[in-house]
N, C-alpha and C. Protein backbone atom coordinates (compact mmCIF):
# COMPACT_ATOMS: atom_id res chain seq x y z
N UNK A 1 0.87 -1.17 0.00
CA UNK A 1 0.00 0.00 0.00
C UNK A 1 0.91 1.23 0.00
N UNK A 2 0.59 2.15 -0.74
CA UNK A 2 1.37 3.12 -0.89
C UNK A 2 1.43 4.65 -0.30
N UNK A 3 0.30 4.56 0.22
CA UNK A 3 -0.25 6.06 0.91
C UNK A 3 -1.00 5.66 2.04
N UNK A 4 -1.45 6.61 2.81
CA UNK A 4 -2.45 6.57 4.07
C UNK A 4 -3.82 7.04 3.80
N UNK A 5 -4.19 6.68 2.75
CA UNK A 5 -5.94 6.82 2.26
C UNK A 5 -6.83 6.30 3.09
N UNK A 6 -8.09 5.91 2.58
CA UNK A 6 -9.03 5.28 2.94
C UNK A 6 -9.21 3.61 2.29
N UNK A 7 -9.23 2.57 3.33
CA UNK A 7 -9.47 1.33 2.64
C UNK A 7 -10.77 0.85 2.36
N UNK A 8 -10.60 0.77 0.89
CA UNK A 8 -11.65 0.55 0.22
C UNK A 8 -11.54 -1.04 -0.14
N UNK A 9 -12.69 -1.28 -0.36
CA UNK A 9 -13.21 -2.67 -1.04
C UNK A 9 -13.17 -2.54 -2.74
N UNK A 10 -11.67 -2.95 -3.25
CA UNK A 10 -10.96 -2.58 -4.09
C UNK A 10 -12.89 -3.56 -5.42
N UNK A 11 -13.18 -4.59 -4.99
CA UNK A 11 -13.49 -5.76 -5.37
C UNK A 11 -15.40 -4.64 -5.70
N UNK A 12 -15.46 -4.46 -4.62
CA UNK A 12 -16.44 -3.49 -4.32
C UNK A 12 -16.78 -2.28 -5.55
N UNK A 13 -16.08 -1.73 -5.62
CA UNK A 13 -15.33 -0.31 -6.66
C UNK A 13 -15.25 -0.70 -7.96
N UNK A 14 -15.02 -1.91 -8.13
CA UNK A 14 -14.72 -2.15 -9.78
C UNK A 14 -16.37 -3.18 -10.24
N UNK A 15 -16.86 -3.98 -9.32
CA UNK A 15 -18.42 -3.94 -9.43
C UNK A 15 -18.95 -3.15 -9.25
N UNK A 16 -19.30 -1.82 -9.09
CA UNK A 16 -20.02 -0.90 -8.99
C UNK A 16 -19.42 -0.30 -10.53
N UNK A 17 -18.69 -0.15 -11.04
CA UNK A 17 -18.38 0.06 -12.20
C UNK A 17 -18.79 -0.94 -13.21
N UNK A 18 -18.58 -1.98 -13.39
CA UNK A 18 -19.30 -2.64 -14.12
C UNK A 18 -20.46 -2.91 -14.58
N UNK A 19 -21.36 -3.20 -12.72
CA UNK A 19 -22.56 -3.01 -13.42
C UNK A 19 -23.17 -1.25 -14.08
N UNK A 20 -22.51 -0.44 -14.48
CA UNK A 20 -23.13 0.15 -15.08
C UNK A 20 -21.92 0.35 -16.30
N UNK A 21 -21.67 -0.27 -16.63
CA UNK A 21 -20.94 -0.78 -17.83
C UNK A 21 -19.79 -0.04 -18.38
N UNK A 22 -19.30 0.78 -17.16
CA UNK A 22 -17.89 1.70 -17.31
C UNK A 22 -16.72 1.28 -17.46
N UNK A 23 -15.84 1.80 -18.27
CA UNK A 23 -14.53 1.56 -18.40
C UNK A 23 -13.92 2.16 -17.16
N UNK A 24 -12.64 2.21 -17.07
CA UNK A 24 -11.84 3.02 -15.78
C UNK A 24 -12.00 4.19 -16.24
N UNK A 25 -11.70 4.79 -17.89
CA UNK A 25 -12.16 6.23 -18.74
C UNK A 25 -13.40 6.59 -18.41
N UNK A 26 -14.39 6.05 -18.32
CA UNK A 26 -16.03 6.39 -17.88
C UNK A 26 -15.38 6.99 -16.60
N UNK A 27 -15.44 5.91 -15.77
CA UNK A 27 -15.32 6.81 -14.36
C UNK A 27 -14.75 8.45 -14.38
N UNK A 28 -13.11 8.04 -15.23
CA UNK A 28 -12.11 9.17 -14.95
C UNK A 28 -13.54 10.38 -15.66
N UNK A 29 -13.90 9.83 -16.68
CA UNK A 29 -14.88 11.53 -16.99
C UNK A 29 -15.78 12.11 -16.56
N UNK A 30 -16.28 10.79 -15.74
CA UNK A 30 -17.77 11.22 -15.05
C UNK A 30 -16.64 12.04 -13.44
N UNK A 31 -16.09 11.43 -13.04
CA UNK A 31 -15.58 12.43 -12.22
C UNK A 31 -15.18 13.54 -12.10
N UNK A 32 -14.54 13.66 -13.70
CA UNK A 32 -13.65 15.35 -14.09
C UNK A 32 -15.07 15.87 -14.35
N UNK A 33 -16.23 15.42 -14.54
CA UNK A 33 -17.62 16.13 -15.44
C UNK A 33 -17.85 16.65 -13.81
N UNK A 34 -17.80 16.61 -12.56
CA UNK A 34 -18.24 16.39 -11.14
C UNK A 34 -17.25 17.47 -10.84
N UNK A 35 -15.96 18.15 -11.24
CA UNK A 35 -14.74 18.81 -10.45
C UNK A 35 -13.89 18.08 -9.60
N UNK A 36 -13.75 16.59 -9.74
CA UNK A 36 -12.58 15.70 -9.03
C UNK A 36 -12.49 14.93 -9.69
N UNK A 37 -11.20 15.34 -11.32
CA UNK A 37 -11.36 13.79 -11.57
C UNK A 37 -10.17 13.68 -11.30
N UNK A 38 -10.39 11.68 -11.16
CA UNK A 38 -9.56 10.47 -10.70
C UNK A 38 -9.08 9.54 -12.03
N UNK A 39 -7.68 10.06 -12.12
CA UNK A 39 -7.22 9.43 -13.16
C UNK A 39 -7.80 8.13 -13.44
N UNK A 40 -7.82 7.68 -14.88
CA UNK A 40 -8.18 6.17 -14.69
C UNK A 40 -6.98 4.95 -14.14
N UNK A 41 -5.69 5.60 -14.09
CA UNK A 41 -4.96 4.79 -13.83
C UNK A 41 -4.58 4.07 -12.30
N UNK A 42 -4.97 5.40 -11.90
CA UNK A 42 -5.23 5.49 -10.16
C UNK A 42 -6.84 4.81 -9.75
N UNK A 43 -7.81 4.28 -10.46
CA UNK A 43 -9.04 4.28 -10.17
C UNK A 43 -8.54 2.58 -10.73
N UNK A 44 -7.69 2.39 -11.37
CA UNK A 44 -7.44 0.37 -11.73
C UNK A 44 -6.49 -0.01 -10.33
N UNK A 45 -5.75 1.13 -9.73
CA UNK A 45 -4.75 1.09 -8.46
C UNK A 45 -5.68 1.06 -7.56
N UNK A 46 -7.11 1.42 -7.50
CA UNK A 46 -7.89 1.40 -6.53
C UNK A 46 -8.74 0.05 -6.31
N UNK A 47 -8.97 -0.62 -7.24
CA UNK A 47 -9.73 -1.90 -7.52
C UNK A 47 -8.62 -2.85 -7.38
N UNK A 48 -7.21 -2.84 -7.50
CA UNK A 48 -6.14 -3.57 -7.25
C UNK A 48 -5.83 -3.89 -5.79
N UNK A 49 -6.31 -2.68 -5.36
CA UNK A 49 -5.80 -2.83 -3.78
C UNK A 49 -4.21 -1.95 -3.50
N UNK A 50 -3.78 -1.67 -4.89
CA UNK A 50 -2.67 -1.33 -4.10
C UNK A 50 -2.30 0.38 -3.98
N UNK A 51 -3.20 0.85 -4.26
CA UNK A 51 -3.81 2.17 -3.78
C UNK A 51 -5.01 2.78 -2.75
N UNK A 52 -4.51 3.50 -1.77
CA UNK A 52 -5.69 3.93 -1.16
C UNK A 52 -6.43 5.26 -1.69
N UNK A 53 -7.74 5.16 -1.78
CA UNK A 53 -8.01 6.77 -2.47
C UNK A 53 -7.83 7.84 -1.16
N UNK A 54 -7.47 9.22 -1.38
CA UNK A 54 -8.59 10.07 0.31
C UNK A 54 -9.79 10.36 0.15
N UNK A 55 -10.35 10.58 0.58
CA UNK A 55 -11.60 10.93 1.37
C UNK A 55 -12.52 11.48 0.02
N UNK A 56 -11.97 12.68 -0.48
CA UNK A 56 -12.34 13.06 -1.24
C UNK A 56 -12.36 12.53 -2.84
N UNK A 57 -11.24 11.64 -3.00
CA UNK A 57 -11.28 11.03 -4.38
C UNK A 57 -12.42 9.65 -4.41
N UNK A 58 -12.78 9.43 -2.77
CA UNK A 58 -13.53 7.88 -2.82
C UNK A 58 -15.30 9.16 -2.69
N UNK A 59 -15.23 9.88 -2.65
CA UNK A 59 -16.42 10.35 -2.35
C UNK A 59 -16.65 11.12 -4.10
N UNK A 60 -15.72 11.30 -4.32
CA UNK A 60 -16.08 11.00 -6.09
C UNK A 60 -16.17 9.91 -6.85
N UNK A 61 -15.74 9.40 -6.60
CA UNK A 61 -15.84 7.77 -7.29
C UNK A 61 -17.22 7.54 -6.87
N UNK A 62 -17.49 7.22 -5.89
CA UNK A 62 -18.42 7.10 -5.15
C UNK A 62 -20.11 7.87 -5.78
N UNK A 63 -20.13 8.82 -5.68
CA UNK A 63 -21.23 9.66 -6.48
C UNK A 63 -20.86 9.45 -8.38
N UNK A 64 -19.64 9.48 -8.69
CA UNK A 64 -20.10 8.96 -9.84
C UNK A 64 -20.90 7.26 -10.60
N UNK A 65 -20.67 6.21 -9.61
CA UNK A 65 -21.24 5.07 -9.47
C UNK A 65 -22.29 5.42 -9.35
N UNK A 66 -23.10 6.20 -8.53
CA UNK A 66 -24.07 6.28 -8.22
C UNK A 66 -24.26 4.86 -6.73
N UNK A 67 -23.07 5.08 -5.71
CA UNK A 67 -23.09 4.30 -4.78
C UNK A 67 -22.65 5.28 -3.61
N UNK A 68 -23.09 4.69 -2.31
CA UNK A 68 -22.45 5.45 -1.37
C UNK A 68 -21.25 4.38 -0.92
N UNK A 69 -20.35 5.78 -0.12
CA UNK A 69 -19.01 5.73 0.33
C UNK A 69 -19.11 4.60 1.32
N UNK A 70 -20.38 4.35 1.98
CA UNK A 70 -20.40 2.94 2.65
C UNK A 70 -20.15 1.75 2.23
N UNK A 71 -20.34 1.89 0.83
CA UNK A 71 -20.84 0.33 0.03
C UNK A 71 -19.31 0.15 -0.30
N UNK A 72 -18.07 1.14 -0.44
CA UNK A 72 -16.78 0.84 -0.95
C UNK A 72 -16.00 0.62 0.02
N UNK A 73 -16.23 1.25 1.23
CA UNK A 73 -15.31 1.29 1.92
C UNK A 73 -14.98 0.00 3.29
N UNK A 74 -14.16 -0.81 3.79
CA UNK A 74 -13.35 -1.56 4.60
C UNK A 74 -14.16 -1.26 5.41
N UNK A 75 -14.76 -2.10 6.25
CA UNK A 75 -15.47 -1.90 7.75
C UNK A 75 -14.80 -3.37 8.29
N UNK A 76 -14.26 -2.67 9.37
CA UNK A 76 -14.14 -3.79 10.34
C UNK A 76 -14.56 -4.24 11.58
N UNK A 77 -14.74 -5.22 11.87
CA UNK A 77 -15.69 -5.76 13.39
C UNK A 77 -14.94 -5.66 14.10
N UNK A 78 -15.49 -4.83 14.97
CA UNK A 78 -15.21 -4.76 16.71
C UNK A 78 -14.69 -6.12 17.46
């Protein structure tokens, strides 16, 4: 892992892209169309696992899916 982001459900992020039939380029435009876009190269580093997004790049990703930041993100049990 390369940064101190937010852990996301890399597995999570790239099904939510699919089912609405996006490339990693879909995402990157629907995000820059929003004022945060997320490279596509960094958004395949995000579904890999070996990138964490911050806060703000998963809360774009996130609204561009049309998913909330709950559904991507690592929860762990108490």
């Amino acid at each position: 892992m390369s940064n101190n982001g937010v852990a996301i459900n890399g597995e999570a992020l790239r099904m939510a892209r699919l089912r609405k039939g996006w490339s990693l380029r879909d995402v990157e435009t629907a995000t820059g169309a929003a004022g945060a876009k997320v490279d596509f190269s960094n958004i395949s580093r995000y579904e890999r696992g070996d990138l964490r997004p911050y806060p703000r790049t998963l809360k774009a990703m996130a609204d561009a899916l049309d998913v909330t930041v709950d559904e991507l993100v690592v929860t762990v049990a108490a």
